[in-house]
PDB file of N, CA and C in Angstrom:
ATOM      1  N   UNK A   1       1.324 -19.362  -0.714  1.00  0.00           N
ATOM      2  CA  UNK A   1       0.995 -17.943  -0.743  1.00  0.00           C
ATOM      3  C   UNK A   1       0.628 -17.496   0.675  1.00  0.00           C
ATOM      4  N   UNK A   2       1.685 -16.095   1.256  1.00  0.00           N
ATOM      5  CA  UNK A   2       0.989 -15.646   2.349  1.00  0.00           C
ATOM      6  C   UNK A   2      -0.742 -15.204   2.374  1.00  0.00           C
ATOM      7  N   UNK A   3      -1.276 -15.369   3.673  1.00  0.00           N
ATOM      8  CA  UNK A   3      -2.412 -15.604   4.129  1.00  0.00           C
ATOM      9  C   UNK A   3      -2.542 -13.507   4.097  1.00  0.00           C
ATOM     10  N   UNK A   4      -3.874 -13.367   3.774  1.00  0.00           N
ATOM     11  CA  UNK A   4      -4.099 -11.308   4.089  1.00  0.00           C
ATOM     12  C   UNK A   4      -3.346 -11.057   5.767  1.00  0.00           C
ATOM     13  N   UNK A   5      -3.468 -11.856   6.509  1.00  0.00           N
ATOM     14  CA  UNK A   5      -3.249 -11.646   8.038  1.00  0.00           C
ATOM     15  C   UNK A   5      -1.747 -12.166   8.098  1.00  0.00           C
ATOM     16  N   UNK A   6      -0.880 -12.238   7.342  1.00  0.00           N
ATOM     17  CA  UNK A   6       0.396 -12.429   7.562  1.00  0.00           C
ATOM     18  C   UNK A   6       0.975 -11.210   7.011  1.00  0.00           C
ATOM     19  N   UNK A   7       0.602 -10.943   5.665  1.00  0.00           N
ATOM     20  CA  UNK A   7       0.955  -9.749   4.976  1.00  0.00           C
ATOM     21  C   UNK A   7       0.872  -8.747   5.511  1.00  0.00           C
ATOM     22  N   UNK A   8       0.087  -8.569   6.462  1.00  0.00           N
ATOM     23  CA  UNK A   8      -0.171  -7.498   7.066  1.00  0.00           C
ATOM     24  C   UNK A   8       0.556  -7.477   8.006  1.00  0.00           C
ATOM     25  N   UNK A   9       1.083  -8.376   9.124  1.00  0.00           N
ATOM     26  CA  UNK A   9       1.733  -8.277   9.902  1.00  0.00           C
ATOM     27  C   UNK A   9       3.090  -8.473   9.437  1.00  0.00           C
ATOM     28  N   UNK A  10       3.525  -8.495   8.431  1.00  0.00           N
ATOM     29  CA  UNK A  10       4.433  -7.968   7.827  1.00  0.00           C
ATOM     30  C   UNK A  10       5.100  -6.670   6.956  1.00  0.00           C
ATOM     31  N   UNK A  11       3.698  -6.053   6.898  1.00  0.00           N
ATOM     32  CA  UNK A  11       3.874  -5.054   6.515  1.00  0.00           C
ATOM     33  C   UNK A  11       3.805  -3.725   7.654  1.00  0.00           C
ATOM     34  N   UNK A  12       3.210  -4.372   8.777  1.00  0.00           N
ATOM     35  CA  UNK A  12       3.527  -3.625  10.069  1.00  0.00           C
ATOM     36  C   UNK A  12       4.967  -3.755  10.653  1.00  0.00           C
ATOM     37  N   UNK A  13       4.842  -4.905  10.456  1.00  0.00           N
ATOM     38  CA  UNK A  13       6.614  -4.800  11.342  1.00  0.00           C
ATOM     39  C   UNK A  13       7.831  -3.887  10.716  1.00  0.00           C
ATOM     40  N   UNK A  14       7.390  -4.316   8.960  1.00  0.00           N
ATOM     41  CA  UNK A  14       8.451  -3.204   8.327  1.00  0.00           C
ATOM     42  C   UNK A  14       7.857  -1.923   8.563  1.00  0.00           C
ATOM     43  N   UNK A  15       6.813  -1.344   8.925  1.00  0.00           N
ATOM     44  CA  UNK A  15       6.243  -0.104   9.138  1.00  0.00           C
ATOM     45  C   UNK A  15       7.279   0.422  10.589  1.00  0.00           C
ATOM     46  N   UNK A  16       7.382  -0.726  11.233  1.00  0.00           N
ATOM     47  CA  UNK A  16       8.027  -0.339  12.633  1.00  0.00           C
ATOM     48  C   UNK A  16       9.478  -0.284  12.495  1.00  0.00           C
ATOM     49  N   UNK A  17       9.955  -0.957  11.506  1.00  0.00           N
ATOM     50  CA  UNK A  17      11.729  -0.632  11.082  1.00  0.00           C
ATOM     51  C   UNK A  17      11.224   0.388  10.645  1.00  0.00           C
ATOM     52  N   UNK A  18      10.930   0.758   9.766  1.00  0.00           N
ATOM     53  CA  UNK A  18      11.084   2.108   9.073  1.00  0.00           C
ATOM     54  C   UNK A  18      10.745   3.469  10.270  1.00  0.00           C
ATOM     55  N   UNK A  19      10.238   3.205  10.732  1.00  0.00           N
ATOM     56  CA  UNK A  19       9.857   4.665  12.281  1.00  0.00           C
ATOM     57  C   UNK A  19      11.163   4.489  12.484  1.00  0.00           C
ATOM     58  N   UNK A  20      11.268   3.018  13.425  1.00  0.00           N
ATOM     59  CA  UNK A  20      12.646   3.070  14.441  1.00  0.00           C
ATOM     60  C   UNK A  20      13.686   3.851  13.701  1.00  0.00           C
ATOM     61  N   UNK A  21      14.216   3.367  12.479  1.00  0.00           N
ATOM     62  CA  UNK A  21      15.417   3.924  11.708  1.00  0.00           C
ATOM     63  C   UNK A  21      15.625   5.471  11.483  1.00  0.00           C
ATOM     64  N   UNK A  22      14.130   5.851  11.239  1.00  0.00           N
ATOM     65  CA  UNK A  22      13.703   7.410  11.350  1.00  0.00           C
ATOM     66  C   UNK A  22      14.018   7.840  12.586  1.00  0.00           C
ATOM     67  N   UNK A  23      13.979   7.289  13.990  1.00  0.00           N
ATOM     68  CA  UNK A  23      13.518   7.677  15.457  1.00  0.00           C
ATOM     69  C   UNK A  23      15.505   7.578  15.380  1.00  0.00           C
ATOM     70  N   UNK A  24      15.846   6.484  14.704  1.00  0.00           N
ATOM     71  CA  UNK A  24      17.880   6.606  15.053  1.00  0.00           C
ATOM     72  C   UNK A  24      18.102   7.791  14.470  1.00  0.00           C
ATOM     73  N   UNK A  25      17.949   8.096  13.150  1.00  0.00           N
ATOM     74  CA  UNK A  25      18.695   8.768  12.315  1.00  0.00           C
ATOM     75  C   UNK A  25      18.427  10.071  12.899  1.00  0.00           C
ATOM     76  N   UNK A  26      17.385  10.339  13.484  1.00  0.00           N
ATOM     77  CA  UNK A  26      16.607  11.969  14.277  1.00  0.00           C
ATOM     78  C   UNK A  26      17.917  12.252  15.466  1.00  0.00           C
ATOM     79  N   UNK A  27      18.262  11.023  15.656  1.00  0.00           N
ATOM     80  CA  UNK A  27      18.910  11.295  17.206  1.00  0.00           C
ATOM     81  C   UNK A  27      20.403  11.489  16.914  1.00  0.00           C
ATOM     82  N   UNK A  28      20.887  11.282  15.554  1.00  0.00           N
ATOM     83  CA  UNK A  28      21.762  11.539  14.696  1.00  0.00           C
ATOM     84  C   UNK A  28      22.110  13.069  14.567  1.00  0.00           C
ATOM     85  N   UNK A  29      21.067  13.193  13.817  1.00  0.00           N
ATOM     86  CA  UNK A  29      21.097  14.485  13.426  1.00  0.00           C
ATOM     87  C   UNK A  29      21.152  15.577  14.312  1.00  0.00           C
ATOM     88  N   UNK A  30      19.797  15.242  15.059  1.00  0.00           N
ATOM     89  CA  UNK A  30      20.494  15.872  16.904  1.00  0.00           C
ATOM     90  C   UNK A  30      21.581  16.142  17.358  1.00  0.00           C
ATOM     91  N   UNK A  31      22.374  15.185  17.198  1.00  0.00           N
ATOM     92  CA  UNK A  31      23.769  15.362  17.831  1.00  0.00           C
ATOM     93  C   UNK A  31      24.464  16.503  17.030  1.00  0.00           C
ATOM     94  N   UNK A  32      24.609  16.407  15.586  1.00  0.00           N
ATOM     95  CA  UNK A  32      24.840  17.423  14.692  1.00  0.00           C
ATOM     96  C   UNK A  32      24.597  18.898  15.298  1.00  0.00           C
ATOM     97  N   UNK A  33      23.093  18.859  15.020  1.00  0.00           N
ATOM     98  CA  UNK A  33      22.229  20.076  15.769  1.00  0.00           C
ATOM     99  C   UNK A  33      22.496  20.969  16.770  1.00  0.00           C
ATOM    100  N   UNK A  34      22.752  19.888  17.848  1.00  0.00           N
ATOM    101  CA  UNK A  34      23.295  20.598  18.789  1.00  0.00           C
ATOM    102  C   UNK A  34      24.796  21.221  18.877  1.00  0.00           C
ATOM    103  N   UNK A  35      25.346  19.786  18.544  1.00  0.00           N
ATOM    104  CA  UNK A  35      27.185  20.556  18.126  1.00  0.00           C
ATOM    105  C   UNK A  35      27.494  21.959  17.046  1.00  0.00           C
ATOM    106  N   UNK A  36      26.172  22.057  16.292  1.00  0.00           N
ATOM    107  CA  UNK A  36      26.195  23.479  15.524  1.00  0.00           C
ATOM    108  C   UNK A  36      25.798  24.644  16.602  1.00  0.00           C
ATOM    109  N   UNK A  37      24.684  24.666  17.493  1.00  0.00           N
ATOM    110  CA  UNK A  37      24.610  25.361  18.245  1.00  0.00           C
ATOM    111  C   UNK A  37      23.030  25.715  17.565  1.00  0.00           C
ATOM    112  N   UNK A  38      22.203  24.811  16.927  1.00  0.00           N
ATOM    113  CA  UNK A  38      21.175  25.147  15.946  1.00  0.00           C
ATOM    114  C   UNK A  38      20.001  25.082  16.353  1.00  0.00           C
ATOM    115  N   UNK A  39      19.108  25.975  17.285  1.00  0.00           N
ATOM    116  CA  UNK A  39      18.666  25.567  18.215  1.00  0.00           C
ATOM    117  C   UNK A  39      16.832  25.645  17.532  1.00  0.00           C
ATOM    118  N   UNK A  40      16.667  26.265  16.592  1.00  0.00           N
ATOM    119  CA  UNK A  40      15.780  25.971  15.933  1.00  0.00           C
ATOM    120  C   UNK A  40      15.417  24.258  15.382  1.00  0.00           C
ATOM    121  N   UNK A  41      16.996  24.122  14.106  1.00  0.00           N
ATOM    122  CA  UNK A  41      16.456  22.857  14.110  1.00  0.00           C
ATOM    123  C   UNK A  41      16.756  21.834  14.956  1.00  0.00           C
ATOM    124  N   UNK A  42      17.190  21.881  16.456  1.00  0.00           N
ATOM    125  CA  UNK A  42      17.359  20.606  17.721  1.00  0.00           C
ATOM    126  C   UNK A  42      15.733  21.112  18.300  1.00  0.00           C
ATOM    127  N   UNK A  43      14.923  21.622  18.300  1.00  0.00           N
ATOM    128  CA  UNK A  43      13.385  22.123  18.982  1.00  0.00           C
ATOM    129  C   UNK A  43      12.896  21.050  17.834  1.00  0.00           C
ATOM    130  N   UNK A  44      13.029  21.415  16.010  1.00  0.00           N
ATOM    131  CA  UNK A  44      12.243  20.155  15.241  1.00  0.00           C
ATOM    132  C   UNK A  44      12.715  18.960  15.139  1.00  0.00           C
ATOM    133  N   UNK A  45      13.852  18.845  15.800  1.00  0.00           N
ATOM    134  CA  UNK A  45      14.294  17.373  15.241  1.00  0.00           C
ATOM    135  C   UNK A  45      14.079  16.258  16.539  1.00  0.00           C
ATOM    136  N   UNK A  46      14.155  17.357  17.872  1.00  0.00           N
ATOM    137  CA  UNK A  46      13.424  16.721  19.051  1.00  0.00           C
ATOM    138  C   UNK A  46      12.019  16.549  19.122  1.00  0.00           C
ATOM    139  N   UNK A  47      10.980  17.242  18.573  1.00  0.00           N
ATOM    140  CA  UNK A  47       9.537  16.846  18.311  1.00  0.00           C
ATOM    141  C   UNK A  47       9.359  15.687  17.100  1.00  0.00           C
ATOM    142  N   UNK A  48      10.429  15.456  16.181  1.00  0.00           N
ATOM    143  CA  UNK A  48      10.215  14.501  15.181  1.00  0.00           C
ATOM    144  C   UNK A  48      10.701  12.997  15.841  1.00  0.00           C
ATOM    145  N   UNK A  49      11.874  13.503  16.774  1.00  0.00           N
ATOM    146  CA  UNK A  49      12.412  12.625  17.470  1.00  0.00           C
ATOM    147  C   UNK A  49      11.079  11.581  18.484  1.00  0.00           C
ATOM    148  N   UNK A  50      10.881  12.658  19.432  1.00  0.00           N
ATOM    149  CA  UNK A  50       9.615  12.159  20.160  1.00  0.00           C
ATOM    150  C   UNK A  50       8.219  11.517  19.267  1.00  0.00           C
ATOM    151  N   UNK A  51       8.203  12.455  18.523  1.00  0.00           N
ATOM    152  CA  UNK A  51       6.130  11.561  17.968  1.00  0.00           C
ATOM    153  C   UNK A  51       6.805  10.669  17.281  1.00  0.00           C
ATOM    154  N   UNK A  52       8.115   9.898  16.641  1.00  0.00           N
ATOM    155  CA  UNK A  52       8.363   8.835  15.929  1.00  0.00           C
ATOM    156  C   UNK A  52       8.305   7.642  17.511  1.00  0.00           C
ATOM    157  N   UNK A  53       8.771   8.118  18.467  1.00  0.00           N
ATOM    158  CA  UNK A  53       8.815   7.775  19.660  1.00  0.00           C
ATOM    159  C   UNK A  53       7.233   6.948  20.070  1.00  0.00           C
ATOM    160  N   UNK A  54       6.777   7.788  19.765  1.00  0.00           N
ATOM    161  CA  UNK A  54       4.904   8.004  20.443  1.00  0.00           C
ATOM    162  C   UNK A  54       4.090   6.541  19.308  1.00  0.00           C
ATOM    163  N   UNK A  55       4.797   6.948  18.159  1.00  0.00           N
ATOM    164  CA  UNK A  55       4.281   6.160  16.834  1.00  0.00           C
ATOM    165  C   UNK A  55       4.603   4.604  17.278  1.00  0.00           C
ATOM    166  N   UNK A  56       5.599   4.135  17.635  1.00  0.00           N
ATOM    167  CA  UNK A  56       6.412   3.267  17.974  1.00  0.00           C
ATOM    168  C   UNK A  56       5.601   2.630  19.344  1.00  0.00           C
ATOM    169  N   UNK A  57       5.437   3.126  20.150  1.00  0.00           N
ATOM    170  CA  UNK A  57       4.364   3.043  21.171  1.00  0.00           C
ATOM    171  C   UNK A  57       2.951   2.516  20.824  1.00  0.00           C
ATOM    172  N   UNK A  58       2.932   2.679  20.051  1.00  0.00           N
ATOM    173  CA  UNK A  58       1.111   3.037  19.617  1.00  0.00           C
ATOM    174  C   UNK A  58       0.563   4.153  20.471  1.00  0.00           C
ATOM    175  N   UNK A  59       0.388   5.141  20.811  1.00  0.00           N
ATOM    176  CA  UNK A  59       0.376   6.681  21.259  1.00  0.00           C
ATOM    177  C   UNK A  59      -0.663   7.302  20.262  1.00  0.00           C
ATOM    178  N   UNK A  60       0.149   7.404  19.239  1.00  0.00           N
ATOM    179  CA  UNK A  60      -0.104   8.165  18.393  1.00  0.00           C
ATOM    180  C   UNK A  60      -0.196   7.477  17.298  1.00  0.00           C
ATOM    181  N   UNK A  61      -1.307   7.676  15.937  1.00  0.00           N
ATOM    182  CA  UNK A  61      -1.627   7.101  14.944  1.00  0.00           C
ATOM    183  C   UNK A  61      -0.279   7.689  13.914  1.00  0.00           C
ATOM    184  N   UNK A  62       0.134   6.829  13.112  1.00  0.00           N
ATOM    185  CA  UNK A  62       0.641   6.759  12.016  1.00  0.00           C
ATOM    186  C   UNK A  62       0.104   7.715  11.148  1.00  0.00           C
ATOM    187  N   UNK A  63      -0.886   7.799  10.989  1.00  0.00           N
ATOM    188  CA  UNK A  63      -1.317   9.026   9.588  1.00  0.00           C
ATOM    189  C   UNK A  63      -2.203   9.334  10.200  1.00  0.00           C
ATOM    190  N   UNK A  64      -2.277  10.902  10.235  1.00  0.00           N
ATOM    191  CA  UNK A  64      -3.324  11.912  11.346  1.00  0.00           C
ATOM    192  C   UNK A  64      -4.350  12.050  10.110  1.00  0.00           C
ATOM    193  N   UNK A  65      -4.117  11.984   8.548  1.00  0.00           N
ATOM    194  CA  UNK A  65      -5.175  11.995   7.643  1.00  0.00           C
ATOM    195  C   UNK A  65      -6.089  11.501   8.044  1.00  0.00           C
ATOM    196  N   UNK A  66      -5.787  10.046   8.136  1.00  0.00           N
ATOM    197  CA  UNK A  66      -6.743   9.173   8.457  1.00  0.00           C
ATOM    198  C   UNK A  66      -7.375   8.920   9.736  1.00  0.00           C
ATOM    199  N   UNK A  67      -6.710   9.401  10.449  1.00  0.00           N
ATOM    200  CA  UNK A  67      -7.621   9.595  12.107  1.00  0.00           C
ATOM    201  C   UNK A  67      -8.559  10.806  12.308  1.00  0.00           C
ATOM    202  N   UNK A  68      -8.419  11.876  11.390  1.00  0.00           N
ATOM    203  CA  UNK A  68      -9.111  12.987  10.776  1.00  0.00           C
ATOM    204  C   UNK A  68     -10.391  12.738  10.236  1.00  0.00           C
ATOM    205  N   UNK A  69     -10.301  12.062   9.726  1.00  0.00           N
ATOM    206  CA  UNK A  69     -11.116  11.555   8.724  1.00  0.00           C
ATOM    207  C   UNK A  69     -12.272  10.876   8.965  1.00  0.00           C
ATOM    208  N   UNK A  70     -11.649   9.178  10.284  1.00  0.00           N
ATOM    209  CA  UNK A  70     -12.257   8.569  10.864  1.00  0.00           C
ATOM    210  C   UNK A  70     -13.419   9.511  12.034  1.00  0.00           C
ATOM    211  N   UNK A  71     -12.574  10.532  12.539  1.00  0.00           N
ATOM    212  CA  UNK A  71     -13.295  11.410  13.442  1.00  0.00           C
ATOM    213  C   UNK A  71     -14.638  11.820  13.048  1.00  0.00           C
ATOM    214  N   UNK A  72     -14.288  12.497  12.033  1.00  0.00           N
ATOM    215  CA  UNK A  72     -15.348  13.282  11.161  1.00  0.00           C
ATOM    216  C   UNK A  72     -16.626  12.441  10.361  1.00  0.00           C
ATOM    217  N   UNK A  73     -16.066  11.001  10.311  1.00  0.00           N
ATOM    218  CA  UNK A  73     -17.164  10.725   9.716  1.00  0.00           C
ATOM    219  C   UNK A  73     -18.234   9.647  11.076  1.00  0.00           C
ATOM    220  N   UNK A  74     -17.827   9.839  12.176  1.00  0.00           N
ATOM    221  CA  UNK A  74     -18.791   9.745  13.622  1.00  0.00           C
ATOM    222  C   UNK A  74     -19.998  10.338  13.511  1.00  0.00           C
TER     223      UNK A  74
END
């Protein structure tokens, strides 16, 4: 049986496929975006593009709920 500290770092790493694939498929759609001339959604799909970017980094927390939260209860 995995150990709590394996599971977890397994459940991070798939946390990090799942961004990355999000961070491809954004840059996908982008291309779309732009070839429509859609300039509304290439402004959201480049900010979804980037903070999946930031997430991936460690930058930026994964769930702002919970960094909200953590703040508030200081």
């Amino acid at each position: 049986m995995p150990s709590h500290s394996s599971r977890g770092n397994l459940e991070k790493a798939q946390t990090e496929q799942n961004i990355a694939y999000i961070r491809q498929m954004l840059g996908e759609l982008g291309t779309v975006a732009r070839n429509e001339k859609a300039d509304m959604l290439c402004y959201l799909i480049e900010m979804a593009y980037l903070e999946a970017g930031d997430v991936l980094a460690g930058t930026r927390p994964l769930n702002v709920v919970k960094m909200n939260v953590a703040k508030s209860s200081r």
